[in-house]
N, C-alpha and C. Protein backbone atom coordinates (compact mmCIF):
# COMPACT_ATOMS: atom_id res chain seq x y z
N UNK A 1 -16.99 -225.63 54.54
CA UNK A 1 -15.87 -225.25 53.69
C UNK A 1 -14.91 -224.34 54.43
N UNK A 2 -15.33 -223.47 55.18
CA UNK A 2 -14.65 -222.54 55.99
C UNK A 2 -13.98 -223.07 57.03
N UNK A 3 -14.38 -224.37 57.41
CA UNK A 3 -13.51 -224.76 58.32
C UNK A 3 -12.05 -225.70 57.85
N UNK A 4 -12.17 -225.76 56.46
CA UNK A 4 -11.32 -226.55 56.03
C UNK A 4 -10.02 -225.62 55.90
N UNK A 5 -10.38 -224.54 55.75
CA UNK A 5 -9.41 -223.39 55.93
C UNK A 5 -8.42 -223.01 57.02
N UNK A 6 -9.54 -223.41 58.31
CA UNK A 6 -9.17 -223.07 59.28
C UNK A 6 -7.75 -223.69 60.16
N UNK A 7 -7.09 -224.10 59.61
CA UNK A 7 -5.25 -224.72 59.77
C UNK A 7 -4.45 -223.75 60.04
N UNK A 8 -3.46 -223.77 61.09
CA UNK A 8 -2.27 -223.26 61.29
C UNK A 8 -1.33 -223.26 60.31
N UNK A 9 -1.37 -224.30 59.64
CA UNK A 9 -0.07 -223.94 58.97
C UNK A 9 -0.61 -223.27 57.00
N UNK A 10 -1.94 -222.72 57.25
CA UNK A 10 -2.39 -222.35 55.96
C UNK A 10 -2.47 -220.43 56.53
N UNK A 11 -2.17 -220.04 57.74
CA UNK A 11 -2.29 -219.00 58.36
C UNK A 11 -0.92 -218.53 58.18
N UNK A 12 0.20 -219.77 58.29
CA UNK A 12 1.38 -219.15 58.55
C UNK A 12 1.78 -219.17 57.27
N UNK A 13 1.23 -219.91 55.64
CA UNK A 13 1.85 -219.66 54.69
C UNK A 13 0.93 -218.02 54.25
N UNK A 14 0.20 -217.86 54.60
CA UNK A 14 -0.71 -216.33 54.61
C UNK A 14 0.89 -215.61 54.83
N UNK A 15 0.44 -215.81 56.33
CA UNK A 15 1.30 -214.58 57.08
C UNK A 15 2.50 -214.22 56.24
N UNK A 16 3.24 -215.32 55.93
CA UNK A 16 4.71 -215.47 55.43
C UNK A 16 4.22 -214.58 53.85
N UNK A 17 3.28 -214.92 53.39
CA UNK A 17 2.86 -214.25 51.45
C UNK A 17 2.69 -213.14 51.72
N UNK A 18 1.75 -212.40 52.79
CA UNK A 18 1.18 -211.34 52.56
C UNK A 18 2.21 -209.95 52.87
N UNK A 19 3.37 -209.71 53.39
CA UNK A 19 4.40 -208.99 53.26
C UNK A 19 5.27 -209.04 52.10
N UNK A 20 5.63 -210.41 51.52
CA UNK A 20 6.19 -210.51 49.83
C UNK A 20 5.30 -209.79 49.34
N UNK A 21 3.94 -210.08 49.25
CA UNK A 21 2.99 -209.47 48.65
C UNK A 21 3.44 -208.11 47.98
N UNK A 22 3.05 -207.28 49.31
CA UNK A 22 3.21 -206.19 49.22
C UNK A 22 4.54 -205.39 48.99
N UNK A 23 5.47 -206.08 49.08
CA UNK A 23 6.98 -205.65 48.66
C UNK A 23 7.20 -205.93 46.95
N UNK A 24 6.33 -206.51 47.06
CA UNK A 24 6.32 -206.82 45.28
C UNK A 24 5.46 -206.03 44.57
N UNK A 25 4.38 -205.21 45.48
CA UNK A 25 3.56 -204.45 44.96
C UNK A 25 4.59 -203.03 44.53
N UNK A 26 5.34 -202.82 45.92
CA UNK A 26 6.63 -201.58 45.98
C UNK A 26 7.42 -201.57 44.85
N UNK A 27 7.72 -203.22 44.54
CA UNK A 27 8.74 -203.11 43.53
C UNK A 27 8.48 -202.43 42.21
N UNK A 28 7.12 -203.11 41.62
CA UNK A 28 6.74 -202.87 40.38
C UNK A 28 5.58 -201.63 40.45
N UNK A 29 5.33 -200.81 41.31
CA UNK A 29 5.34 -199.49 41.56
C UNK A 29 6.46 -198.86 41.40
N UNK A 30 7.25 -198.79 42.15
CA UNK A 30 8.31 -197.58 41.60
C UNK A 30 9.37 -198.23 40.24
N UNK A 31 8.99 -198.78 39.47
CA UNK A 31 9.26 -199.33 38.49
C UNK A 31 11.07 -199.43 38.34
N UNK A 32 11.31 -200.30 39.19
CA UNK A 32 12.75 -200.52 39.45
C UNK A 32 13.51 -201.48 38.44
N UNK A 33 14.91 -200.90 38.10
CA UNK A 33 15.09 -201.30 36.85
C UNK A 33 15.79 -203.13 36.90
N UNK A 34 16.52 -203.20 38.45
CA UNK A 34 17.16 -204.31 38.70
C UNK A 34 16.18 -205.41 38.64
N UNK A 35 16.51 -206.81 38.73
CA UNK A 35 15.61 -207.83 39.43
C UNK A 35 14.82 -207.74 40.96
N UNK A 36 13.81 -208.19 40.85
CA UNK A 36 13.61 -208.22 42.49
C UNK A 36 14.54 -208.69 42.96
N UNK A 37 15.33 -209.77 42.80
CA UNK A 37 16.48 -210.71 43.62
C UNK A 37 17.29 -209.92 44.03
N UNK A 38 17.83 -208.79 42.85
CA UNK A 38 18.87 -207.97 42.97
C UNK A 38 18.37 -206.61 44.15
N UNK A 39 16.99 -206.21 44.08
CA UNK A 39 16.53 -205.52 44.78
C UNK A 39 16.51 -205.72 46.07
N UNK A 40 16.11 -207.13 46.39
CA UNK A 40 15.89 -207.60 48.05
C UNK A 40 17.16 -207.96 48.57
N UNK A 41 18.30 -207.61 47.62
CA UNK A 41 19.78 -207.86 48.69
C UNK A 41 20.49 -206.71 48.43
N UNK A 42 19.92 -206.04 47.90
CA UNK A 42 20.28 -204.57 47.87
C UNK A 42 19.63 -204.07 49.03
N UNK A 43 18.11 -204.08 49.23
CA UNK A 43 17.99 -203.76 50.66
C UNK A 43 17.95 -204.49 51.64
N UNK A 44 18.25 -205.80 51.36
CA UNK A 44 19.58 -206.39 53.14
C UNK A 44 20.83 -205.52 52.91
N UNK A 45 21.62 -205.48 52.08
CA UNK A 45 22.97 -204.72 52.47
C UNK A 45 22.84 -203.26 52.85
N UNK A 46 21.87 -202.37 52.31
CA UNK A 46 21.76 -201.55 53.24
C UNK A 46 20.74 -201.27 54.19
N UNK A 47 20.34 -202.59 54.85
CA UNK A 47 19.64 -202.94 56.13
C UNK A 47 18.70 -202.24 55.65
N UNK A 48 17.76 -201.83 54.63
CA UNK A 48 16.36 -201.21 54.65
C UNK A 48 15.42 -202.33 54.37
N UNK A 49 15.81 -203.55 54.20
CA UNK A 49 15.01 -204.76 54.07
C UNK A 49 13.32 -204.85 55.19
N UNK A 50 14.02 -204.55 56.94
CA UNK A 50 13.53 -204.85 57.84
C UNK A 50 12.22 -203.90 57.86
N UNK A 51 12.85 -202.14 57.51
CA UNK A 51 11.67 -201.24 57.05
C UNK A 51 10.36 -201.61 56.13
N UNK A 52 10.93 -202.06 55.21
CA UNK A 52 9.94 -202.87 53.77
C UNK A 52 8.91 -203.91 54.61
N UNK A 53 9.61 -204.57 54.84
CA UNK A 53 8.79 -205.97 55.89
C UNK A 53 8.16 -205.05 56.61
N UNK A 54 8.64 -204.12 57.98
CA UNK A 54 7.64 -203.78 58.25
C UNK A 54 6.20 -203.15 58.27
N UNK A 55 6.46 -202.57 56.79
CA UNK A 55 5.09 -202.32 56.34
C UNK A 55 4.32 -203.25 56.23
N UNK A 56 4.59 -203.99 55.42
CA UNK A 56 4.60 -205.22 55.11
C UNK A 56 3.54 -206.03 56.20
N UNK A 57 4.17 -205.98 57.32
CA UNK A 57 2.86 -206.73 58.57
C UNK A 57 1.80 -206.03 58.75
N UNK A 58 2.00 -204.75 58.39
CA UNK A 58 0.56 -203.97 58.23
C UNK A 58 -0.57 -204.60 57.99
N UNK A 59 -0.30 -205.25 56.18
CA UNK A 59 -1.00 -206.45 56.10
C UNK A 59 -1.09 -207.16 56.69
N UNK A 60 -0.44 -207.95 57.27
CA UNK A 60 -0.46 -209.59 58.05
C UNK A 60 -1.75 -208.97 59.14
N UNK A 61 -1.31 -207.45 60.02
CA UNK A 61 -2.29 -207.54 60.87
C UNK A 61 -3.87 -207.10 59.99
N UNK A 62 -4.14 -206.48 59.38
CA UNK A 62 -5.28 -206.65 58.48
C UNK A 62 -5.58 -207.77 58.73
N UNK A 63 -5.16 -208.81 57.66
CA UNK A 63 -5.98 -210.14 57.84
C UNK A 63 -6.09 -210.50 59.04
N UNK A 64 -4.98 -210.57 60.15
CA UNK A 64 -5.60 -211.63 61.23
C UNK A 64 -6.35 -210.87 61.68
N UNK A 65 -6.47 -208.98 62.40
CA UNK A 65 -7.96 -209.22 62.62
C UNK A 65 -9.35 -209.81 61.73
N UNK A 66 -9.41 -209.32 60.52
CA UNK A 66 -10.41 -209.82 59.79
C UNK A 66 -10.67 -211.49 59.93
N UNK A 67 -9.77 -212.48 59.74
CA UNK A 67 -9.79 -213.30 60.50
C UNK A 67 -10.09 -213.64 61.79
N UNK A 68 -9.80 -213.34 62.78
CA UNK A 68 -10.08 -213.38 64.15
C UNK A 68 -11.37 -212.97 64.18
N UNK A 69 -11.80 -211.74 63.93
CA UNK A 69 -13.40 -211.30 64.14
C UNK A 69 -14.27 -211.87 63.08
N UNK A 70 -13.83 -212.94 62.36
CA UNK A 70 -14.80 -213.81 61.25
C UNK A 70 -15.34 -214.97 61.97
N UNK A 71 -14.37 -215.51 63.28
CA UNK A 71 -14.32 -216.80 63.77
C UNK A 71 -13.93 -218.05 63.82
N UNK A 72 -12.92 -217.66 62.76
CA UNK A 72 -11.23 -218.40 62.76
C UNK A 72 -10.74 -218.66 63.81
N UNK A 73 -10.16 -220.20 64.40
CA UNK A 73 -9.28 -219.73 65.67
C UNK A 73 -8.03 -220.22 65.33
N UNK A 74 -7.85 -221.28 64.21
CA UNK A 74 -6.26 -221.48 64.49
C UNK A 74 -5.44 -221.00 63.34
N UNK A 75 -6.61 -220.44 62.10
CA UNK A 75 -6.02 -219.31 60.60
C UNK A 75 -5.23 -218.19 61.91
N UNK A 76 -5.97 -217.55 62.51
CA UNK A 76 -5.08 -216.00 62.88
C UNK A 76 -3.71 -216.53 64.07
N UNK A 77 -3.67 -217.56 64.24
CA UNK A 77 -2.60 -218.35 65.19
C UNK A 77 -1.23 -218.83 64.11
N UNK A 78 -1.71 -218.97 63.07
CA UNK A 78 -0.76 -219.00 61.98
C UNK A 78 0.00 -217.79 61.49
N UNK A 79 -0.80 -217.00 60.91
CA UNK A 79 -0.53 -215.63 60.80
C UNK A 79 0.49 -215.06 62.07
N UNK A 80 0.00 -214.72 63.31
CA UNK A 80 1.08 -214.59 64.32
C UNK A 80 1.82 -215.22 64.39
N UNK A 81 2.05 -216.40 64.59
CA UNK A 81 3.42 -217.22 64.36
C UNK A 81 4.24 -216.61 63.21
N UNK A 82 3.73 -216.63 61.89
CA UNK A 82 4.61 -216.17 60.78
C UNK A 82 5.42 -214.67 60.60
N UNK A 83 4.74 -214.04 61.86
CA UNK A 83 5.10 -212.20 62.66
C UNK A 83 5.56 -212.78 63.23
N UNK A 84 5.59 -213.26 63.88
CA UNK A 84 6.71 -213.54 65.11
C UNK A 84 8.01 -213.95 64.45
N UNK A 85 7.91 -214.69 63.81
CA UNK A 85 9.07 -214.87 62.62
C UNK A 85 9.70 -214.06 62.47
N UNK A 86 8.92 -213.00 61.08
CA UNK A 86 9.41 -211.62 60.75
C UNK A 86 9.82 -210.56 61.72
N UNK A 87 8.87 -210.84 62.94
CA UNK A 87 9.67 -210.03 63.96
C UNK A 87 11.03 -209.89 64.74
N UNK A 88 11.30 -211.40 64.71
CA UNK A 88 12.90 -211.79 65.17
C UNK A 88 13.87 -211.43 64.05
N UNK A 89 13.47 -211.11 62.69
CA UNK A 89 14.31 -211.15 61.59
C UNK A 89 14.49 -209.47 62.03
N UNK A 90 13.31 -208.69 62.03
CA UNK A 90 13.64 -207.57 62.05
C UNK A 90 14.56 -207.08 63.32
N UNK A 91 14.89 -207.37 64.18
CA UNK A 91 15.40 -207.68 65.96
C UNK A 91 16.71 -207.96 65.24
N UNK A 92 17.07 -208.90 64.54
CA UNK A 92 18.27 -209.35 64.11
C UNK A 92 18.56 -207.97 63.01
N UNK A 93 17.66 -207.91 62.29
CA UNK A 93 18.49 -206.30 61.34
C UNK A 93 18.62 -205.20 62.18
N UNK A 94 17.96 -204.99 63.06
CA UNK A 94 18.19 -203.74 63.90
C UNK A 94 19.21 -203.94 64.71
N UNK A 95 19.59 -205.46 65.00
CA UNK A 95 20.89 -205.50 66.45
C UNK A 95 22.12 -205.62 65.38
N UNK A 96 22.41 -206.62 64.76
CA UNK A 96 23.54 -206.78 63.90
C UNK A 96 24.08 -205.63 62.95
């Protein structure tokens, strides 16, 4: 069963959830009155988007080690790919 798991592209829809995740955890913690929609382009326009995300991989790296040291090889190859992603996005909020 565990190996049925084990897909790249079930790593990279991880990677890609587990920062929403947690930005959604932020949202409805500090009990914000706008929409999320309205929230997440509120912080692109004042570029604090890239900050959020980066907590955000905190998680991502959680799982892929836990992954990686379980004996996963192409789940935590997904996950990095989907950082690497987020990482160019954040490269692009910090240069632009």
């Amino acid at each position: 069963m565990i190996q049925k798991l084990d897909k790249h592209w079930i790593g990279f829809i991880i990677g890609l959830l587990i920062p929403m995740i947690i930005l959604l955890v932020i949202y409805f913690e500090e009990n914000i009155i706008d929409s999320f929609m309205t929230f997440l382009f509120d912080l692109f326009n004042h570029r604090l988007l890239s900050a959020f995300i980066r907590i955000g991989l905190i998680g991502n790296l959680a799982i892929f080690l836990l992954t990686f040291n379980t004996g996963f090889t192409k789940l935590p190859r997904g996950i990095l790919m989907s950082t690497i992603i987020y990482g160019l996005f954040i490269v692009y909020q910090f240069i632009w």
